[in-house]
N, C-alpha and C. Protein backbone atom coordinates (compact mmCIF):
# COMPACT_ATOMS: atom_id res chain seq x y z
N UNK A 1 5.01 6.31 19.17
CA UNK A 1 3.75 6.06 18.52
C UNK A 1 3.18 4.77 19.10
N UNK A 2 2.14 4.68 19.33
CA UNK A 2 1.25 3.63 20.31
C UNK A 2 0.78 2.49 19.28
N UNK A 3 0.34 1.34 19.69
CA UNK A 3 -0.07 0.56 18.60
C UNK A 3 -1.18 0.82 17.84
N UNK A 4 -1.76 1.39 18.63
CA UNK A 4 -3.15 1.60 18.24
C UNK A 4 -3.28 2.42 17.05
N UNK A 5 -2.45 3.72 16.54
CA UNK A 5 -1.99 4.97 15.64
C UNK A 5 -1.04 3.92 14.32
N UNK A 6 -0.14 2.88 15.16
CA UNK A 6 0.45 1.95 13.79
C UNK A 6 -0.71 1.13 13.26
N UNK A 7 -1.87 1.05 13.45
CA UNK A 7 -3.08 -0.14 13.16
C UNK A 7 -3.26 0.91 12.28
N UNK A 8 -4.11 1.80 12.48
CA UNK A 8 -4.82 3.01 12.02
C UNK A 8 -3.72 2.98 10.69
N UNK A 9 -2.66 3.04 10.63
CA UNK A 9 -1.98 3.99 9.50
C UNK A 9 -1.91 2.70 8.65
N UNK A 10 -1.87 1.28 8.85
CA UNK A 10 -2.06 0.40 8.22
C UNK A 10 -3.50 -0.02 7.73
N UNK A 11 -4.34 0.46 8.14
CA UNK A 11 -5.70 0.19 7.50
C UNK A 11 -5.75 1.36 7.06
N UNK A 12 -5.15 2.62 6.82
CA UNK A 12 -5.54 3.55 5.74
C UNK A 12 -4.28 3.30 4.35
N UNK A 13 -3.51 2.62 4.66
CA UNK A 13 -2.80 2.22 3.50
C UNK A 13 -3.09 0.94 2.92
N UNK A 14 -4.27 0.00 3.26
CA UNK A 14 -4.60 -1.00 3.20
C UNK A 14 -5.75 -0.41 1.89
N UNK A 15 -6.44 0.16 1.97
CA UNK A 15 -7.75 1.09 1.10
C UNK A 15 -6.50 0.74 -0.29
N UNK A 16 -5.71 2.35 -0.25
CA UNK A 16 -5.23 2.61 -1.52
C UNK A 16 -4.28 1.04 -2.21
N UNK A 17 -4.01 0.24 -1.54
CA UNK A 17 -3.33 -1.23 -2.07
C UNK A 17 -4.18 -1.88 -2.61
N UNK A 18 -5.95 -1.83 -1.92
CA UNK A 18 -6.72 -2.88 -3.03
C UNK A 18 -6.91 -1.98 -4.66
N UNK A 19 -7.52 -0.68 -3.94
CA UNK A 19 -8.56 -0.13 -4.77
C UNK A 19 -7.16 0.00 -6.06
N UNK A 20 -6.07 0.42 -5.54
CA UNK A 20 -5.51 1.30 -6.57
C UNK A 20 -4.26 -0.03 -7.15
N UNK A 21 -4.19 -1.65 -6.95
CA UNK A 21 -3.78 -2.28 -7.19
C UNK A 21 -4.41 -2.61 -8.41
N UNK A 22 -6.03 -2.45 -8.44
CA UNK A 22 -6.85 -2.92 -9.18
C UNK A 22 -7.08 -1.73 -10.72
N UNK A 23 -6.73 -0.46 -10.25
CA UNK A 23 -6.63 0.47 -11.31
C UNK A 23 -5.48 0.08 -12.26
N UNK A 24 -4.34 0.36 -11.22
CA UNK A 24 -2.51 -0.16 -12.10
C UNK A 24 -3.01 -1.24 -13.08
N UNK A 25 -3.63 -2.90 -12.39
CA UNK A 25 -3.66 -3.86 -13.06
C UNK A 25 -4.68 -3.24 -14.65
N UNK A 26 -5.51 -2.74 -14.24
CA UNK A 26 -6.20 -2.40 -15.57
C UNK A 26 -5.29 -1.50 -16.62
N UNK A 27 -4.85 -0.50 -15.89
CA UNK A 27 -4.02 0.01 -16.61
C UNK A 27 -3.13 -0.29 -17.90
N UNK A 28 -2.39 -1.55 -16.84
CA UNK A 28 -0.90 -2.00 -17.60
C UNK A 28 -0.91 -3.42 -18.21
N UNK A 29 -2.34 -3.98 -17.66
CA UNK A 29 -2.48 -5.54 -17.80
C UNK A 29 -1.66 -6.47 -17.58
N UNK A 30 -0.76 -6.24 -16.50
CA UNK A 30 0.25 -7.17 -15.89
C UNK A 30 -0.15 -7.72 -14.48
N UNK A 31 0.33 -8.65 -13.80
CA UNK A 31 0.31 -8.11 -12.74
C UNK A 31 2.10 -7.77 -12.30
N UNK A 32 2.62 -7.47 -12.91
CA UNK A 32 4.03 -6.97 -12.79
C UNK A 32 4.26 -5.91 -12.04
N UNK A 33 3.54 -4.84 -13.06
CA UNK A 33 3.47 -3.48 -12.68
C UNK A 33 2.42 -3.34 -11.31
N UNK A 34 1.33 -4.22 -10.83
CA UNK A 34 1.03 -3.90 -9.57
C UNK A 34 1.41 -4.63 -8.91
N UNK A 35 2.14 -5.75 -8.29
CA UNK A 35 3.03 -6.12 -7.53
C UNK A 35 4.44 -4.68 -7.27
N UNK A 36 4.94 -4.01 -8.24
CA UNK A 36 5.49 -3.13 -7.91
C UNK A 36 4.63 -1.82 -7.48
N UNK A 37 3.69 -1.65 -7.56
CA UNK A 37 3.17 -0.73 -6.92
C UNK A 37 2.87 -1.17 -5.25
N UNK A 38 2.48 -2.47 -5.12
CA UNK A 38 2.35 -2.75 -3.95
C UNK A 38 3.43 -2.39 -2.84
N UNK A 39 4.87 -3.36 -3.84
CA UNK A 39 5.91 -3.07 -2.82
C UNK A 39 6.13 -1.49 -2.06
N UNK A 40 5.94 -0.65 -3.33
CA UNK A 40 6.64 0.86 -3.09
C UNK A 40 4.86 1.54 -2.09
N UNK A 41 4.06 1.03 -1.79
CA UNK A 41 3.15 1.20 -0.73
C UNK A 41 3.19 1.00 0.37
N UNK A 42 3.78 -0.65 0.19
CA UNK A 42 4.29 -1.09 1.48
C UNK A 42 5.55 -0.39 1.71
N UNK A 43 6.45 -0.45 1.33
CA UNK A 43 7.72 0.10 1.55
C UNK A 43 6.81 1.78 2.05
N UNK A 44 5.90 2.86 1.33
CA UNK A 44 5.85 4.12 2.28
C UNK A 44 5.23 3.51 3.74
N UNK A 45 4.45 3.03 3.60
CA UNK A 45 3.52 2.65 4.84
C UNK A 45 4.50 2.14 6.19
N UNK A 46 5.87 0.65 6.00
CA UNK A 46 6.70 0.63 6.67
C UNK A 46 7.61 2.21 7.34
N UNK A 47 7.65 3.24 6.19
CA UNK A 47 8.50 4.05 6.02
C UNK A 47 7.60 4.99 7.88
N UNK A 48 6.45 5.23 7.43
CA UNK A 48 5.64 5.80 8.25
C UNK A 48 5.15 5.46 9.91
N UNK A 49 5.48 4.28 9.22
CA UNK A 49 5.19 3.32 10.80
C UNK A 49 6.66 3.33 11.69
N UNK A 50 7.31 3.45 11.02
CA UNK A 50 9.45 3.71 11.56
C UNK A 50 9.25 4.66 12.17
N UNK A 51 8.68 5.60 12.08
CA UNK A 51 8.78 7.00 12.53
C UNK A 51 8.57 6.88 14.14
């Protein structure tokens, strides 16, 4: 996989970390629970980029 395809897959997992950091936080009113959502984003996104 070229760098250019690992950029790409990090700016489309970059979208769902703000937008959907900001839903969780409303959600749960922590920021607990979206710090753990972050990790397990980052952790797929690393997961994807391994490949």
């Amino acid at each position: 996989m070229d760098i250019s395809r690992k950029l790409g897959i990090m700016v489309f997992m970059g979208v769902p970390a703000i937008i959907g950091g900001g839903i969780v936080y409303h959600f749960f009113g922590n920021y607990t629970a979206m710090i753990i959502y972050e990790i397990i984003l980052a952790l797929a996104a690393l997961g994807f980029i391994s490949k």
